[in-house]
Protein backbone atom coordinates (compact mmCIF):
# COMPACT_ATOMS: atom_id res chain seq x y z
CA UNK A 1 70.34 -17.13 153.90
CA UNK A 2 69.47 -19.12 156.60
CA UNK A 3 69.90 -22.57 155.12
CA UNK A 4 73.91 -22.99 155.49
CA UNK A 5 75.34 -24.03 152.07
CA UNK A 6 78.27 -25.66 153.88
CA UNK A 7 75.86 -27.94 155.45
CA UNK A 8 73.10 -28.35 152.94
CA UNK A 9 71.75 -27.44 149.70
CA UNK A 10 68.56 -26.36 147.99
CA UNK A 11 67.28 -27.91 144.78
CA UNK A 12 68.01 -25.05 142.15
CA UNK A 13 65.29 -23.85 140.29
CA UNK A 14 62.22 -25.04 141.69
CA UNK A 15 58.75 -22.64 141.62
CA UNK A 16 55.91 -22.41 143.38
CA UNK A 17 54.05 -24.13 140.59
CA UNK A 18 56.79 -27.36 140.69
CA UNK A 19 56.59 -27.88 144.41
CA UNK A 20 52.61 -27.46 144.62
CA UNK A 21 52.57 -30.25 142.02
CA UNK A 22 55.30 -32.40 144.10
CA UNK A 23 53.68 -32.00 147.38
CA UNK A 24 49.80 -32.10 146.45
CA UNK A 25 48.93 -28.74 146.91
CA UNK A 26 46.66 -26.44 145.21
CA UNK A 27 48.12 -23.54 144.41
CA UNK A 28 45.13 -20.67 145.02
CA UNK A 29 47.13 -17.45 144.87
CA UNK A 30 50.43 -15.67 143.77
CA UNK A 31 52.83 -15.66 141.04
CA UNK A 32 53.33 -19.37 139.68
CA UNK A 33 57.04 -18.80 139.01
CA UNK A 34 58.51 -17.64 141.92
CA UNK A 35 61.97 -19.97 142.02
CA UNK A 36 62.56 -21.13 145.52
CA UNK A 37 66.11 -19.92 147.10
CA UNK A 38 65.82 -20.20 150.85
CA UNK A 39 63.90 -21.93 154.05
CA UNK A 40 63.26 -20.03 156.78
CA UNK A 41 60.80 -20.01 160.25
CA UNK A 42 57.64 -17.90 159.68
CA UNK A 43 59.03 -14.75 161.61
CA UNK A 44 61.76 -14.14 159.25
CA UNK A 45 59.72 -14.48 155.96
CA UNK A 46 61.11 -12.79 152.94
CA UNK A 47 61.15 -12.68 149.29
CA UNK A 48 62.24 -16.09 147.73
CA UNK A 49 61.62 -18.06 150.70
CA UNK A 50 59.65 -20.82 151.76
CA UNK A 51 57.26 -20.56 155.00
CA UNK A 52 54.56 -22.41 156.52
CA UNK A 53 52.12 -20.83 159.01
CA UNK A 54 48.89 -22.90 160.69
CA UNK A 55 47.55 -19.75 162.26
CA UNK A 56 45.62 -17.44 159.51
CA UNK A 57 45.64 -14.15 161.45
CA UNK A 58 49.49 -14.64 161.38
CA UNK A 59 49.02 -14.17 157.62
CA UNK A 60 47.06 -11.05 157.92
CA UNK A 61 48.92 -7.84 156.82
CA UNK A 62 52.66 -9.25 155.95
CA UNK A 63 54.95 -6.89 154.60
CA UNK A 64 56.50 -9.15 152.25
CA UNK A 65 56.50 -9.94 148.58
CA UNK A 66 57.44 -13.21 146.67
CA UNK A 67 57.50 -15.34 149.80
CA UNK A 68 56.00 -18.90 149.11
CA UNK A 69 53.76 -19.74 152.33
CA UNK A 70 52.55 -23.20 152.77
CA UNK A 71 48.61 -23.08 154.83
CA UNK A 72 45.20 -24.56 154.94
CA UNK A 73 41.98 -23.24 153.42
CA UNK A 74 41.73 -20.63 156.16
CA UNK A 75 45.38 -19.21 156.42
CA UNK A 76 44.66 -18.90 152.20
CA UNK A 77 41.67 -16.42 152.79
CA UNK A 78 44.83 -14.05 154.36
CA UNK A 79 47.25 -14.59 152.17
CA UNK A 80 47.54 -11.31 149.69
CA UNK A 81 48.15 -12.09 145.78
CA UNK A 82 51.72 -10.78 146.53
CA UNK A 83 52.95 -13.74 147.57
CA UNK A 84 52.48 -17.77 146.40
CA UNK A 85 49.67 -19.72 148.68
CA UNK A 86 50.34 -23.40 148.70
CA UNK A 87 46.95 -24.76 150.00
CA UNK A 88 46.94 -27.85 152.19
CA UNK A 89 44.99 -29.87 154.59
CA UNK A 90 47.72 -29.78 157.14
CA UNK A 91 50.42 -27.02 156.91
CA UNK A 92 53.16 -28.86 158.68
CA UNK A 93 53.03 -31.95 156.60
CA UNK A 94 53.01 -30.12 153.60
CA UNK A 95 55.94 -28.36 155.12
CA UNK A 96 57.63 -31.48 156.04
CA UNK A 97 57.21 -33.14 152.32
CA UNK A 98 58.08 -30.12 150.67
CA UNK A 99 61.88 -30.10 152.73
CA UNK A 100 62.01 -33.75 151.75
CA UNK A 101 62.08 -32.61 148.08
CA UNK A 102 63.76 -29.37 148.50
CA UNK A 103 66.96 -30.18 150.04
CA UNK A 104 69.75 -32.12 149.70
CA UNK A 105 73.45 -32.30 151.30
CA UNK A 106 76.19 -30.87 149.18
CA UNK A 107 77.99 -33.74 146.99
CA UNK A 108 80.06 -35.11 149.62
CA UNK A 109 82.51 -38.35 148.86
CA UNK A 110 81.75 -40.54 151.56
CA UNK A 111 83.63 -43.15 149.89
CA UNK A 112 86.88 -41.88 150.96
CA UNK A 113 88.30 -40.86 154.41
CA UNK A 114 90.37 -38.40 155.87
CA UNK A 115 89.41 -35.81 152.83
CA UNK A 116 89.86 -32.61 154.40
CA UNK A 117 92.87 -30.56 152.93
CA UNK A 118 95.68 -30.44 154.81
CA UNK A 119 95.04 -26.39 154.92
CA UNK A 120 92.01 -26.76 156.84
CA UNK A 121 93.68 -28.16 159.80
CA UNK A 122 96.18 -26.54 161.99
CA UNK A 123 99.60 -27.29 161.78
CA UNK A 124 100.00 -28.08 165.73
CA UNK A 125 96.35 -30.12 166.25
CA UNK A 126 97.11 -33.90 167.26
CA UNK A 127 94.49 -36.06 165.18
CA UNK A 128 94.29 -39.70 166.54
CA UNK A 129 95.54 -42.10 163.68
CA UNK A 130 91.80 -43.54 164.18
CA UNK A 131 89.74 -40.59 163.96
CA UNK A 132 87.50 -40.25 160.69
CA UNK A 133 88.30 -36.57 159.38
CA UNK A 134 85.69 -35.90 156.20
CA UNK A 135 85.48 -32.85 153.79
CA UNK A 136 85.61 -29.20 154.74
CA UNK A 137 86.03 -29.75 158.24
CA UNK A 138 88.34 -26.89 160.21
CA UNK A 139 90.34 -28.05 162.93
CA UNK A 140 92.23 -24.97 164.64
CA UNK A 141 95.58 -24.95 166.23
CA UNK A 142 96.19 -26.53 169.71
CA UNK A 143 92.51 -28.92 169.20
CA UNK A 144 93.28 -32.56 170.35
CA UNK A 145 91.30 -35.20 168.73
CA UNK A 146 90.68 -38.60 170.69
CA UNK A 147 90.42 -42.33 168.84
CA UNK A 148 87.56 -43.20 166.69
CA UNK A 149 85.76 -39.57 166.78
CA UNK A 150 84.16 -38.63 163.55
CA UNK A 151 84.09 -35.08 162.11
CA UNK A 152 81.63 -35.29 159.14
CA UNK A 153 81.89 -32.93 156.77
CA UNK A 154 81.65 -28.63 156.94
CA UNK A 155 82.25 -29.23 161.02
CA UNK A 156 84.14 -26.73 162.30
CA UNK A 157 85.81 -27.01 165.72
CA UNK A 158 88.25 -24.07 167.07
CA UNK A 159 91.40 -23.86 168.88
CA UNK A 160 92.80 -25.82 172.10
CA UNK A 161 90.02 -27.75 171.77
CA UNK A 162 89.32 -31.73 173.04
CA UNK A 163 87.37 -33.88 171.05
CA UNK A 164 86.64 -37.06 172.32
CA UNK A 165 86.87 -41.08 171.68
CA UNK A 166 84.11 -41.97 169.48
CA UNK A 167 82.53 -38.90 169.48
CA UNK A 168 80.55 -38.41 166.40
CA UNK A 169 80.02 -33.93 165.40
CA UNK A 170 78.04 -33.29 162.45
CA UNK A 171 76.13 -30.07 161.63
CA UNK A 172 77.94 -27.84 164.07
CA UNK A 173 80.17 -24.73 165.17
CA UNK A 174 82.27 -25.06 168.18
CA UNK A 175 84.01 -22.17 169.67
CA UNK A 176 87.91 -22.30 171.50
CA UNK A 177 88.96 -24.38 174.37
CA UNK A 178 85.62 -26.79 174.30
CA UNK A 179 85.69 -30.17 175.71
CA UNK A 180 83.72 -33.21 173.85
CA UNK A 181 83.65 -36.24 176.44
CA UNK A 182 83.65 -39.66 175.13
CA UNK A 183 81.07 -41.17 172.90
CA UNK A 184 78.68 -37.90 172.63
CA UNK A 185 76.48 -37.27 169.64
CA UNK A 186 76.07 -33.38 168.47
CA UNK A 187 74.43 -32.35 165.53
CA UNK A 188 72.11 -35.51 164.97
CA UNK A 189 68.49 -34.65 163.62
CA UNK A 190 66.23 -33.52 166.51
CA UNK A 191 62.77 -35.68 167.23
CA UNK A 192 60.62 -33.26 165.24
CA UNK A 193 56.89 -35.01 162.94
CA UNK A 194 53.55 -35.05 162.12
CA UNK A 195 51.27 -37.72 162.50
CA UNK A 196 49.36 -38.74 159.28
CA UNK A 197 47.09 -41.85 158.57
CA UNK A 198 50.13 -43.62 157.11
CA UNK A 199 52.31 -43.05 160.49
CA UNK A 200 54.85 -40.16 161.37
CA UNK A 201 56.51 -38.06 158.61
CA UNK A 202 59.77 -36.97 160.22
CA UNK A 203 60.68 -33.12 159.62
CA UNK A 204 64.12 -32.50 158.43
CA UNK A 205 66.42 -30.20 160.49
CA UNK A 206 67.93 -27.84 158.92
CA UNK A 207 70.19 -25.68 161.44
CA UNK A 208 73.32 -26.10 163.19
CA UNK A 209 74.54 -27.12 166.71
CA UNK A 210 76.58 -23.26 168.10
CA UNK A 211 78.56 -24.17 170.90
CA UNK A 212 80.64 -21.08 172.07
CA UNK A 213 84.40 -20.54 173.91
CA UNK A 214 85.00 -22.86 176.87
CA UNK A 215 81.99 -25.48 177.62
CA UNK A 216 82.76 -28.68 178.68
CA UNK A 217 79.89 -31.33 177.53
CA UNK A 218 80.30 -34.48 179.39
CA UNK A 219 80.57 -38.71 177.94
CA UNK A 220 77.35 -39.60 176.16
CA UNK A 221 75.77 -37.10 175.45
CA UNK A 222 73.24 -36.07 172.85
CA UNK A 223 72.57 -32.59 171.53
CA UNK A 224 70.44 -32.22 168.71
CA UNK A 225 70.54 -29.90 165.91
CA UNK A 226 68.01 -27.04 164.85
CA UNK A 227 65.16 -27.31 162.95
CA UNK A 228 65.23 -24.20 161.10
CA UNK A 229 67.09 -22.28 163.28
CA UNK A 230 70.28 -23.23 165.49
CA UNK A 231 70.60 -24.90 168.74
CA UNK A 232 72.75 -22.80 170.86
CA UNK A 233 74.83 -23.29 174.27
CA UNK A 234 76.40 -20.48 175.69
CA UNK A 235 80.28 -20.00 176.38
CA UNK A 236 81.56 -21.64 179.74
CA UNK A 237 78.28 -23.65 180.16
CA UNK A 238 79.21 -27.17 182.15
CA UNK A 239 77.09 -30.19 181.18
CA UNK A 240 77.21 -33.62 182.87
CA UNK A 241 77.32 -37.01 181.08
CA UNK A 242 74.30 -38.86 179.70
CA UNK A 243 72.40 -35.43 178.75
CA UNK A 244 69.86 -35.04 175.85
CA UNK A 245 69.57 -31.39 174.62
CA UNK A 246 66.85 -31.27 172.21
CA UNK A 247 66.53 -29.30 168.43
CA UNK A 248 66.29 -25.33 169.29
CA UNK A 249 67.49 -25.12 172.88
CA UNK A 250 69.50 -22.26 173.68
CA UNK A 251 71.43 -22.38 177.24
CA UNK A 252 72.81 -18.89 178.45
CA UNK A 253 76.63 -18.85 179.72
CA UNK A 254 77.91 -20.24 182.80
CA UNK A 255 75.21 -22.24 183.44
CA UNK A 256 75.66 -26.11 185.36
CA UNK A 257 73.58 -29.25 183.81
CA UNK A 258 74.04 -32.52 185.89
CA UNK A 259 73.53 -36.06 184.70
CA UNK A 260 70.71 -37.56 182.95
CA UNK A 261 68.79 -34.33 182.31
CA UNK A 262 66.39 -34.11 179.85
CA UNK A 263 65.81 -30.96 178.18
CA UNK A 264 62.83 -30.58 175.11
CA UNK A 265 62.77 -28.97 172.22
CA UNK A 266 62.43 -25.00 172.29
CA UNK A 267 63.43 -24.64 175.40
CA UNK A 268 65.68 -21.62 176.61
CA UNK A 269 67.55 -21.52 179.76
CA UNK A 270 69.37 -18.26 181.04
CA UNK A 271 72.72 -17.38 182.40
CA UNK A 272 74.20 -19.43 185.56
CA UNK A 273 71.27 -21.36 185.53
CA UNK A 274 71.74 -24.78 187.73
CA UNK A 275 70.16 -27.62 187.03
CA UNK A 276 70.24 -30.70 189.01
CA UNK A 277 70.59 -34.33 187.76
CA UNK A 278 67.31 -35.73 186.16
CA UNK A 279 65.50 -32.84 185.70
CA UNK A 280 63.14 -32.86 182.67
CA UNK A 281 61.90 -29.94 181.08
CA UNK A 282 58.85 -29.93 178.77
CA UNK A 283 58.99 -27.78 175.61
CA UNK A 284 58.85 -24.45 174.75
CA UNK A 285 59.86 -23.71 178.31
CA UNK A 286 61.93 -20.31 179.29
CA UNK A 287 64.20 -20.99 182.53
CA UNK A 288 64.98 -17.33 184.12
CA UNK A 289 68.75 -16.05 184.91
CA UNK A 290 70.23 -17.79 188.05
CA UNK A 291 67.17 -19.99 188.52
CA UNK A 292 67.90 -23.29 190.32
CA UNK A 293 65.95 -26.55 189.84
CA UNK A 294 66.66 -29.21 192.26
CA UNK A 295 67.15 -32.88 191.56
CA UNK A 296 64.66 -35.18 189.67
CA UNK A 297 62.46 -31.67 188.84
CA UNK A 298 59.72 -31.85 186.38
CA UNK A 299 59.63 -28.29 184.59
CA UNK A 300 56.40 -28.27 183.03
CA UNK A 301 56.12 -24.10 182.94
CA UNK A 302 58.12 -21.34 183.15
CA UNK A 303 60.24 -20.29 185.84
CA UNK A 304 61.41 -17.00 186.77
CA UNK A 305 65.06 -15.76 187.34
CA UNK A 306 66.04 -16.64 191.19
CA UNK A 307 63.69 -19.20 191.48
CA UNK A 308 64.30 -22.26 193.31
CA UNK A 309 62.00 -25.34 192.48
CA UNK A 310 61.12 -28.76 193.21
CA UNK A 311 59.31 -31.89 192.37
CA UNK A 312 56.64 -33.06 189.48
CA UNK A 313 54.80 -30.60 188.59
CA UNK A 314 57.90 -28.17 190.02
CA UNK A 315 56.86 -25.98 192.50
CA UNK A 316 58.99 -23.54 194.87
CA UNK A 317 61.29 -25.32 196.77
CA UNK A 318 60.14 -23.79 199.88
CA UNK A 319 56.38 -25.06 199.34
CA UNK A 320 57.43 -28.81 197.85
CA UNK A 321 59.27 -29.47 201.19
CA UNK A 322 56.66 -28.21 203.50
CA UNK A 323 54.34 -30.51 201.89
CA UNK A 324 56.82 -33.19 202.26
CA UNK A 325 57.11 -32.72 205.90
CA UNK A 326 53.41 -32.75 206.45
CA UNK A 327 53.28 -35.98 204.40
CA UNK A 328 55.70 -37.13 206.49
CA UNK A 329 53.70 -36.10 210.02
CA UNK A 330 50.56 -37.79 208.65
CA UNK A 331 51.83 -40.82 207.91
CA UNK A 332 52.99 -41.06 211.73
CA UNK A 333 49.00 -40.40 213.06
């Protein structure tokens, strides 16, 4: 499965048939009665699932039976009769409407505080008299929990670990010995829509923030969940206060993010990786092992392990300063 039942739950029972008729869609091809059990990306369609796909020669030749796709007239032409084609206008709205019916949050009591069973949290964690505990959340032994942090429910956070004041975790997995500075946000909905006539329709996210053994994430900070998969950082990874790390980012191990980066959606940064403070990196990027980008970089492609760059567009360091120097000698003619 790759929706997590601790963290949210699919409508039971619903077919092909009942979510073309909730969503507006015609359905052209494939069995009518195919009951929808999971969510997944396109590249790890299966049986049972739901996928949408804007491309049609994606759709060409899939090796997969019972899946419910979600595409336009011309991803329907390459659909096989194996399989149930939901035909719409624009895939990703469709998409987007059909998660807004589909899923729901496990039965939570939000009414009440401090619900997790006694069980569930170690015997020697220190839990601030303040701090907002919900259901199903692990705490393991040695963790330290600061005043006024929330842990909504399913969280799970491991041993000697520091959470703290009014941090808020929802919708993720931290490893051992990782420090949460002070007012940071993890697990919040990334910025993910589709424009329509009416406005944006905002896509729900359905994965998890991983954070592995030993990372330190600074005060006021904001990392975003998944969309369908996880966002991920790496064990032993450093990260400065007043960072955004966007849905789907993954951030190898040991690498160093300063202050008021900004880092977009998709993006995925390699091992020891440093990145200087303001630095903003544009989507879908891939940063390359040991790669280095200086201060106030814009990262608008992607950059190659060792590399050192600079400035907006980033360049190689080597060629942004020359040019600044022989900005500098013309302005003196």
């Amino acid at each position: 499965m790759t929706i997590n039942p601790a963290f949210y739950k699919i409508v039971d029972g619903v077919t092909a048939n009942d979510l073309a008729i909730e969503i507006g869609a015609k359905l052209v091809k494939g069995p009518k009665n195919n009951v929808i059990k999971d969510i997944v990306s396109f590249d790890k369609i299966a049986s049972a699932a739901l996928v949408f796909q804007s491309v049609s020669k994606m759709l060409l030749g899939l090796d997969v039976e019972n899946a419910i796709i979600i595409t336009d007239k011309t991803g329907a032409a390459c659909v096989n009769r194996l399989n149930s084609c939901l035909m719409v206008d624009v895939p990703r709205i469709g998409f987007a409407r059909a998660l807004e019916y589909l899923v729901q949050r496990p039965n939570f009591d939000y009414n009440q505080l401090s619900l997790t069973p006694p069980t569930a949290i170690a015997k020697d964690a220190v839990i601030h008299p303040s701090a907002t505990i919900m259901e199903n959340v692990f705490i393991g032994p040695g963790t330290l929990v600061d005043s006024g942090a929330v842990l909504h429910p399913s969280v799970q956070v491991g041993k000697n670990c520091h959470i703290g004041s009014n941090s808020v975790l929802s919708h993720c997995v931290l490893g051992d010995y990782v420090e949460i500075g002070s007012g940071t946000v993890i697990g919040d909905s990334g910025f993910g829509f589709e424009m329509t006539e009416g406005g944006a329709i905002r896509m729900k996210h359905l994965g998890l923030v991983q954070i592995e053994d030993s990372t330190i994430i600074g005060s006021a900070c904001a990392i975003d969940r998944g969309s369908l998969g996880d966002t991920r950082i790496g064990a032993h990874v450093m990260i400065d206060n007043l960072c955004h790390i966007a849905h789907n980012v993954t951030i190898g191990a040991k690498s160093i993010i300063s202050g008021q980066c900004g880092i977009s959606g998709s993006v995925t940064i390699g091992t020891k990786v440093s990145i200087g403070g303001q630095v903003g990196i544009a989507p879908h990027v891939n940063i390359g092992d040991g790669a280095v980008l200086t201060a106030r970089s814009g990262v608008t492609k992607n950059i190659g392990s060792g590399e050192h760059v600079a400035g907006f567009p980033a360049i190689s360091s080597r060629q942004f300063w020359r040019n600044q120097a022989l900005i500098r000698r013309s302005g003196k003619t």
